[in-house]
N, C-alpha and C. Protein backbone atom coordinates (compact mmCIF):
# COMPACT_ATOMS: atom_id res chain seq x y z
N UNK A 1 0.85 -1.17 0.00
CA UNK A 1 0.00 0.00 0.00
C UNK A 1 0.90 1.24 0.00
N UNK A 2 0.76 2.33 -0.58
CA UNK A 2 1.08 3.53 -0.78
C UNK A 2 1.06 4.26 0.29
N UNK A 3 1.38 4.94 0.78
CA UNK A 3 1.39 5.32 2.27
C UNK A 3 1.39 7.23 1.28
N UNK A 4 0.45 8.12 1.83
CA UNK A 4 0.36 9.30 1.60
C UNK A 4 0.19 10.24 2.49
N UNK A 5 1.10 11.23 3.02
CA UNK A 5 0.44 12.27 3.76
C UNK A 5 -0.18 13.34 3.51
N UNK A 6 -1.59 13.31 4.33
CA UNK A 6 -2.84 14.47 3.80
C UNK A 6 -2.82 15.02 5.24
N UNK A 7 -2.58 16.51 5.38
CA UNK A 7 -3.10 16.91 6.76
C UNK A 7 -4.61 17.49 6.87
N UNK A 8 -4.85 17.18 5.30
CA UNK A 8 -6.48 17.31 5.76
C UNK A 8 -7.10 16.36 6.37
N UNK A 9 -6.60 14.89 6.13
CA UNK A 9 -6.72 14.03 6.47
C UNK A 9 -5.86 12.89 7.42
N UNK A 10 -5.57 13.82 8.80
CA UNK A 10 -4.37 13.20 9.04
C UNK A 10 -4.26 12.02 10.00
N UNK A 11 -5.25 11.06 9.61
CA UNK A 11 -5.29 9.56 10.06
C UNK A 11 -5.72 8.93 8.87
N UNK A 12 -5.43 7.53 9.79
CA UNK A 12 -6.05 6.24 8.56
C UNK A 12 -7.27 5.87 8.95
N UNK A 13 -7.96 5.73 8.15
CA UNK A 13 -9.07 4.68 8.07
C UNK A 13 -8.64 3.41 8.58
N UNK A 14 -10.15 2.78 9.04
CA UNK A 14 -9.96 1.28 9.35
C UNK A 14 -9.47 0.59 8.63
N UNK A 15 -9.68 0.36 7.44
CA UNK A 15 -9.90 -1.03 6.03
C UNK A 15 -7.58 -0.49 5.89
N UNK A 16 -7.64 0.78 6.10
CA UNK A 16 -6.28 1.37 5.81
C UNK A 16 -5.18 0.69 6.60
N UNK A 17 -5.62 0.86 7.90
CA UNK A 17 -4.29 0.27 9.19
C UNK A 17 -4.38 -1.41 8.72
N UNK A 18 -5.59 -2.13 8.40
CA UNK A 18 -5.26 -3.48 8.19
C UNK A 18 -4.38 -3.80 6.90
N UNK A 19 -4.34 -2.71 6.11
CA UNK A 19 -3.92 -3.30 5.29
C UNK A 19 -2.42 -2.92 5.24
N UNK A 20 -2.36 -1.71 6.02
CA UNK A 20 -0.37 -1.56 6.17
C UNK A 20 0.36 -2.34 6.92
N UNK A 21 1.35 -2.83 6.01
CA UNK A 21 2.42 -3.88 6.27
C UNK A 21 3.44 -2.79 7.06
N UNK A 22 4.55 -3.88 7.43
CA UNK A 22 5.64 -3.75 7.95
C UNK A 22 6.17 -2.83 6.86
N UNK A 23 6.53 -3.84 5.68
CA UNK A 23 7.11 -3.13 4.29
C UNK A 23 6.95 -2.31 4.07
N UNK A 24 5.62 -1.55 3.77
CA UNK A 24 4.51 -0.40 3.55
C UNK A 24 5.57 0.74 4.35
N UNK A 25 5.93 0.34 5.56
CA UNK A 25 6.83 1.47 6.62
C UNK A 25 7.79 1.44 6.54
N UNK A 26 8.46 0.63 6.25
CA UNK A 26 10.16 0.57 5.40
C UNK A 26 10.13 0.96 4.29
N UNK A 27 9.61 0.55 3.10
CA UNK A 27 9.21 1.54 2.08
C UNK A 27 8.72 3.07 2.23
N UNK A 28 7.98 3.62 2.78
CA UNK A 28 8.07 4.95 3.19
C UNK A 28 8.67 5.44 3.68
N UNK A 29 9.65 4.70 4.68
CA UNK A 29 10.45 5.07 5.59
C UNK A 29 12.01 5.69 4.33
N UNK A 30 12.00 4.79 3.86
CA UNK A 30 13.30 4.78 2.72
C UNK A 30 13.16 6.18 1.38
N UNK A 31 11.98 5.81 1.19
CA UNK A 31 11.38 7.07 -0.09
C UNK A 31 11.36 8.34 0.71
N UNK A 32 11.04 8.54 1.48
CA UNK A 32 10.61 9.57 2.05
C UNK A 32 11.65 10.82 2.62
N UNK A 33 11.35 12.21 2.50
CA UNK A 33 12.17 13.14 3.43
C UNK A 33 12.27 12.79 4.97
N UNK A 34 13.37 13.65 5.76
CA UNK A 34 13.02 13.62 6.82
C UNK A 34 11.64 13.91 7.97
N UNK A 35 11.09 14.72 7.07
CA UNK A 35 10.01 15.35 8.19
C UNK A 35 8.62 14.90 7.78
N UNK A 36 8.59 14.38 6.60
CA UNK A 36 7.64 13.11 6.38
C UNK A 36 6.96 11.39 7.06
N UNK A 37 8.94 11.10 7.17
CA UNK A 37 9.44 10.20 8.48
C UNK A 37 8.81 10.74 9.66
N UNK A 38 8.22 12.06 10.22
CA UNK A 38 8.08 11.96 11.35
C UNK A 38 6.81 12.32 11.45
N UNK A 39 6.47 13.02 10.03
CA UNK A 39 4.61 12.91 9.93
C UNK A 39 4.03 11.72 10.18
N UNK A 40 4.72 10.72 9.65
CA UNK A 40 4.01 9.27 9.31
C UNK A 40 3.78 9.03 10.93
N UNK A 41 4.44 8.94 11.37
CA UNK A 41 4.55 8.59 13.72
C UNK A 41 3.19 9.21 14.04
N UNK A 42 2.96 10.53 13.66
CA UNK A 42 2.14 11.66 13.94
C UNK A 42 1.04 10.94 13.38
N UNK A 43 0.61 10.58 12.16
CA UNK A 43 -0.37 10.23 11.62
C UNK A 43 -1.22 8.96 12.19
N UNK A 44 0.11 7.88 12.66
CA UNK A 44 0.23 6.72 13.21
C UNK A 44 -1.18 7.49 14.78
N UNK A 45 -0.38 7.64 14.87
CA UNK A 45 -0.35 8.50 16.84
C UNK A 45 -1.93 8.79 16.84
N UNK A 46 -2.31 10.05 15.62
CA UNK A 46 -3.47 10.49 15.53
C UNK A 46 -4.82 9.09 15.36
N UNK A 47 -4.25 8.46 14.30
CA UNK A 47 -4.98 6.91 14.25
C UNK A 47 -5.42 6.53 15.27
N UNK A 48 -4.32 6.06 16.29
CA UNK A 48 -4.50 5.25 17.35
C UNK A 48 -5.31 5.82 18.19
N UNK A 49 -5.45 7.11 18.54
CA UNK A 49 -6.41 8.04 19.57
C UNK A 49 -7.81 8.07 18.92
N UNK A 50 -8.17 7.96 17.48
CA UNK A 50 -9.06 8.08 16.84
C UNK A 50 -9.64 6.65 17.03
N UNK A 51 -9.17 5.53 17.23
CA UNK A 51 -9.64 4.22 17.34
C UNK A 51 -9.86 4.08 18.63
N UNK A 52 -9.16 4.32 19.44
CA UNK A 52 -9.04 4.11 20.87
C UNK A 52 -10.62 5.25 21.54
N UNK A 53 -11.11 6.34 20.91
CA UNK A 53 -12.01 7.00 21.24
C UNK A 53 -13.51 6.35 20.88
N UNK A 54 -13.34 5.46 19.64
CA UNK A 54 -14.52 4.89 19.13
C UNK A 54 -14.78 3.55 19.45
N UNK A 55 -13.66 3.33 20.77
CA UNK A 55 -13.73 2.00 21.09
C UNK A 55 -13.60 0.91 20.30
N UNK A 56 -13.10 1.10 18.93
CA UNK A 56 -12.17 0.11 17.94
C UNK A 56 -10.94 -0.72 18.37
N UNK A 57 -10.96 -1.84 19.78
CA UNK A 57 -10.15 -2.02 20.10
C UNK A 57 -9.21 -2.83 19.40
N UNK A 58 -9.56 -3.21 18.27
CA UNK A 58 -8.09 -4.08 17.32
C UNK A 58 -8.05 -3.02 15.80
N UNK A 59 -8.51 -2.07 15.39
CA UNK A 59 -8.12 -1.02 14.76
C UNK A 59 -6.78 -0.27 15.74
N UNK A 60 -7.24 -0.32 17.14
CA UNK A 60 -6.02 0.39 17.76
C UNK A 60 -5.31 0.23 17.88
N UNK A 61 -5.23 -1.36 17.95
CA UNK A 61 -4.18 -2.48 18.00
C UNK A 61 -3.41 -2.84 17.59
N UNK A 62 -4.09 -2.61 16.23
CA UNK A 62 -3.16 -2.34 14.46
C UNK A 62 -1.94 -1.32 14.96
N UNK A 63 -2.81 -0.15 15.05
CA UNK A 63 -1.94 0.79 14.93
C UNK A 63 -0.70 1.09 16.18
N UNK A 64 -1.05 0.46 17.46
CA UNK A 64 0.40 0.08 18.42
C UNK A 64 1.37 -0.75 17.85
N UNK A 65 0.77 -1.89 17.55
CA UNK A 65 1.76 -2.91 16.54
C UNK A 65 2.38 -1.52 15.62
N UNK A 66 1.94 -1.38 14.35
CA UNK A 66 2.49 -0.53 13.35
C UNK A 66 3.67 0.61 14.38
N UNK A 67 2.80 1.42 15.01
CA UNK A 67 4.03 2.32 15.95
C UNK A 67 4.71 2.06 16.23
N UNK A 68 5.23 0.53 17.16
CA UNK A 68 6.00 -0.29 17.61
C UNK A 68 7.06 -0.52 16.89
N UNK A 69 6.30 -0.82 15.60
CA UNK A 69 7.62 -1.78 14.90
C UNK A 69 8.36 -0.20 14.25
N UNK A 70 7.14 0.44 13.52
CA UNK A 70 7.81 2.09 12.66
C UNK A 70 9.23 2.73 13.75
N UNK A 71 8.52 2.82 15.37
CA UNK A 71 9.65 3.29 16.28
C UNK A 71 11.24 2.52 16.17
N UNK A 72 11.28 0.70 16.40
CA UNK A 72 12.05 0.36 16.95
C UNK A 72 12.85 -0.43 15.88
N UNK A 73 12.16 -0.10 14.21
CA UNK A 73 13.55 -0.12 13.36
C UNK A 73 13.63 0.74 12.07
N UNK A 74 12.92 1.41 11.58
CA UNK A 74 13.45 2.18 10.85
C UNK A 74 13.29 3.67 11.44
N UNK A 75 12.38 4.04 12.22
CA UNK A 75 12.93 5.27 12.89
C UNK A 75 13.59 5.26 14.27
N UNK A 76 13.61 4.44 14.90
CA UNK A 76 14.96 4.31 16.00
C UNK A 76 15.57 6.17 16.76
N UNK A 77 14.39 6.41 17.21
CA UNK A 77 14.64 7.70 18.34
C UNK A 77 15.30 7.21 19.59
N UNK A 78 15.56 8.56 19.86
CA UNK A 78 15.81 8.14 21.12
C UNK A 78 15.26 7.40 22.09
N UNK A 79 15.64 6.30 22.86
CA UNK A 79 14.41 5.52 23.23
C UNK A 79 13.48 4.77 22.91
N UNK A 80 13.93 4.29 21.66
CA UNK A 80 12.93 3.14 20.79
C UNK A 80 12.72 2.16 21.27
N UNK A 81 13.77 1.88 22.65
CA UNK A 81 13.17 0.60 23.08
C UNK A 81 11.91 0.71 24.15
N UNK A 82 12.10 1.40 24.79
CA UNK A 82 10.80 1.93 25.72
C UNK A 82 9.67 2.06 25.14
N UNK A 83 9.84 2.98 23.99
CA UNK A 83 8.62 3.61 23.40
C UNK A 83 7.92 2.35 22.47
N UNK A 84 8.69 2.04 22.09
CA UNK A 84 8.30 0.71 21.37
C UNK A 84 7.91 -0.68 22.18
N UNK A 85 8.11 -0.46 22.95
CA UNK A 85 7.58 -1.57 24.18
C UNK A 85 6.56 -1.43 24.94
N UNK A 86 6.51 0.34 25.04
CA UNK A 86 5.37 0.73 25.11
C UNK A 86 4.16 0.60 24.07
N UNK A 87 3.94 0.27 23.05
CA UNK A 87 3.44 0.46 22.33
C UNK A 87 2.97 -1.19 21.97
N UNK A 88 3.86 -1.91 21.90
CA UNK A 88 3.51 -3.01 21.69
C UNK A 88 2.78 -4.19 22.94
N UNK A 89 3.01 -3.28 24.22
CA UNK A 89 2.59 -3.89 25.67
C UNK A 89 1.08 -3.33 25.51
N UNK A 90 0.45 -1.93 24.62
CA UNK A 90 -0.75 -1.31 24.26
C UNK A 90 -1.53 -2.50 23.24
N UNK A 91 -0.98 -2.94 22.17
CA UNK A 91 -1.68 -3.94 21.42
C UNK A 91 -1.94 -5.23 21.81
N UNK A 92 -0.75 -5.50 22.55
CA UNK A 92 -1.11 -6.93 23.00
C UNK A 92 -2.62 -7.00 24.17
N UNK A 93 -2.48 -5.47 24.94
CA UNK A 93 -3.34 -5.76 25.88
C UNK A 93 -5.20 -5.57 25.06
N UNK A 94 -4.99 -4.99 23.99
CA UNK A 94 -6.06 -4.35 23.15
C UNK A 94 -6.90 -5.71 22.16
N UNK A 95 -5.33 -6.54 21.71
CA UNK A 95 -5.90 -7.71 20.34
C UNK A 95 -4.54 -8.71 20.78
N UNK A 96 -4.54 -9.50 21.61
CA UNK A 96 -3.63 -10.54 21.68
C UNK A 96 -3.47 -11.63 20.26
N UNK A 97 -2.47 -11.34 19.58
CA UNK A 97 -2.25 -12.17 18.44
C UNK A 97 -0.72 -12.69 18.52
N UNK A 98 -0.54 -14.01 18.02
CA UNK A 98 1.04 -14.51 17.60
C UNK A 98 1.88 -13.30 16.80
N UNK A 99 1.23 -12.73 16.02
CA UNK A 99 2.24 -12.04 15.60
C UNK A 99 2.32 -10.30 16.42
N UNK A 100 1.55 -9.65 17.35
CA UNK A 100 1.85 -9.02 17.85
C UNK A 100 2.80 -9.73 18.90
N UNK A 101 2.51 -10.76 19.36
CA UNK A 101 3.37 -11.66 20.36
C UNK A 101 4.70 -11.54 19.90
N UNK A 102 5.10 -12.20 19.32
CA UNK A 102 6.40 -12.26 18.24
C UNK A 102 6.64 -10.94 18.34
N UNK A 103 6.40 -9.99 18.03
CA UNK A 103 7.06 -8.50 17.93
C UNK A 103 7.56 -8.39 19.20
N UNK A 104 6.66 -8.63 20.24
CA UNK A 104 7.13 -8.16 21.76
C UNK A 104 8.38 -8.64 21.66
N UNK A 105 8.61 -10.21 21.15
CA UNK A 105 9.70 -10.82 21.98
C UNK A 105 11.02 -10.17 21.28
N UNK A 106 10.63 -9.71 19.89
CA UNK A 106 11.75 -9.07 19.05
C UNK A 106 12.70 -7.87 20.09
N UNK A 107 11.59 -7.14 20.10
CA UNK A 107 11.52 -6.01 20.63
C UNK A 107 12.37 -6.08 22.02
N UNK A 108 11.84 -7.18 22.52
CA UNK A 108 12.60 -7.66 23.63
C UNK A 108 14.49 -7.88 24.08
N UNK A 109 14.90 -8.64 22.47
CA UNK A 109 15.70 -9.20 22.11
C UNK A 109 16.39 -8.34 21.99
N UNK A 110 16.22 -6.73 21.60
CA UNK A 110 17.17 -5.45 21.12
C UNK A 110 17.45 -5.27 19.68
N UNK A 111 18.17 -4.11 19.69
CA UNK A 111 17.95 -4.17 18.20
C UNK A 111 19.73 -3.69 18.30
């Protein structure tokens, strides 16, 4: 999926977060300027509050997973391991799945 930033529009849709991959964020992550890289977090961020308000608890879930992984390898801030642990300790508690599971333990492992 194409990943686009609209600040008219500055979240995803539901049908949207299921369908962004890992890749989808390494691919944007790679194409992209710097301050695009940090729209996308922002956009992420805005998502997750927008799901989390409508009580969409595995739309939100999506989007901790997605934050998680976007934080703790191709944008790698300061603190990616926290923040990203944070984030992924948010999905698991929201949509318990093997593959949010698996991320934790990544995440776990260091980068």
């Amino acid at each position: 999926m194409k990943i686009k930033i609209d600040f008219g529009h500055p979240y995803f849709e539901e049908d949207a977060i299921f369908s962004l991959t890992v890749d989808d964020l390494n691919s944007f992550y790679s194409d992209e300027d710097e301050i695009n890289r940090l729209n996308l977090f922002f956009i992420l961020e805005a998502s997750l509050h927008k799901f989390q308000s409508g009580a969409n608890r595995k739309a939100a879930a999506r989007c901790a997973f997605l934050m998680a992984y976007y934080l703790f390898v191709p944008l790698t801030p300061p603190a990616c391991f926290e923040l990203a642990k944070f984030y992924i300790d948010r999905a698991l508690e929201w949509d318990e799945t093997p593959e949010y599971r698996q991320w934790k333990k990544a995440i776990e492992e260091g980068n």
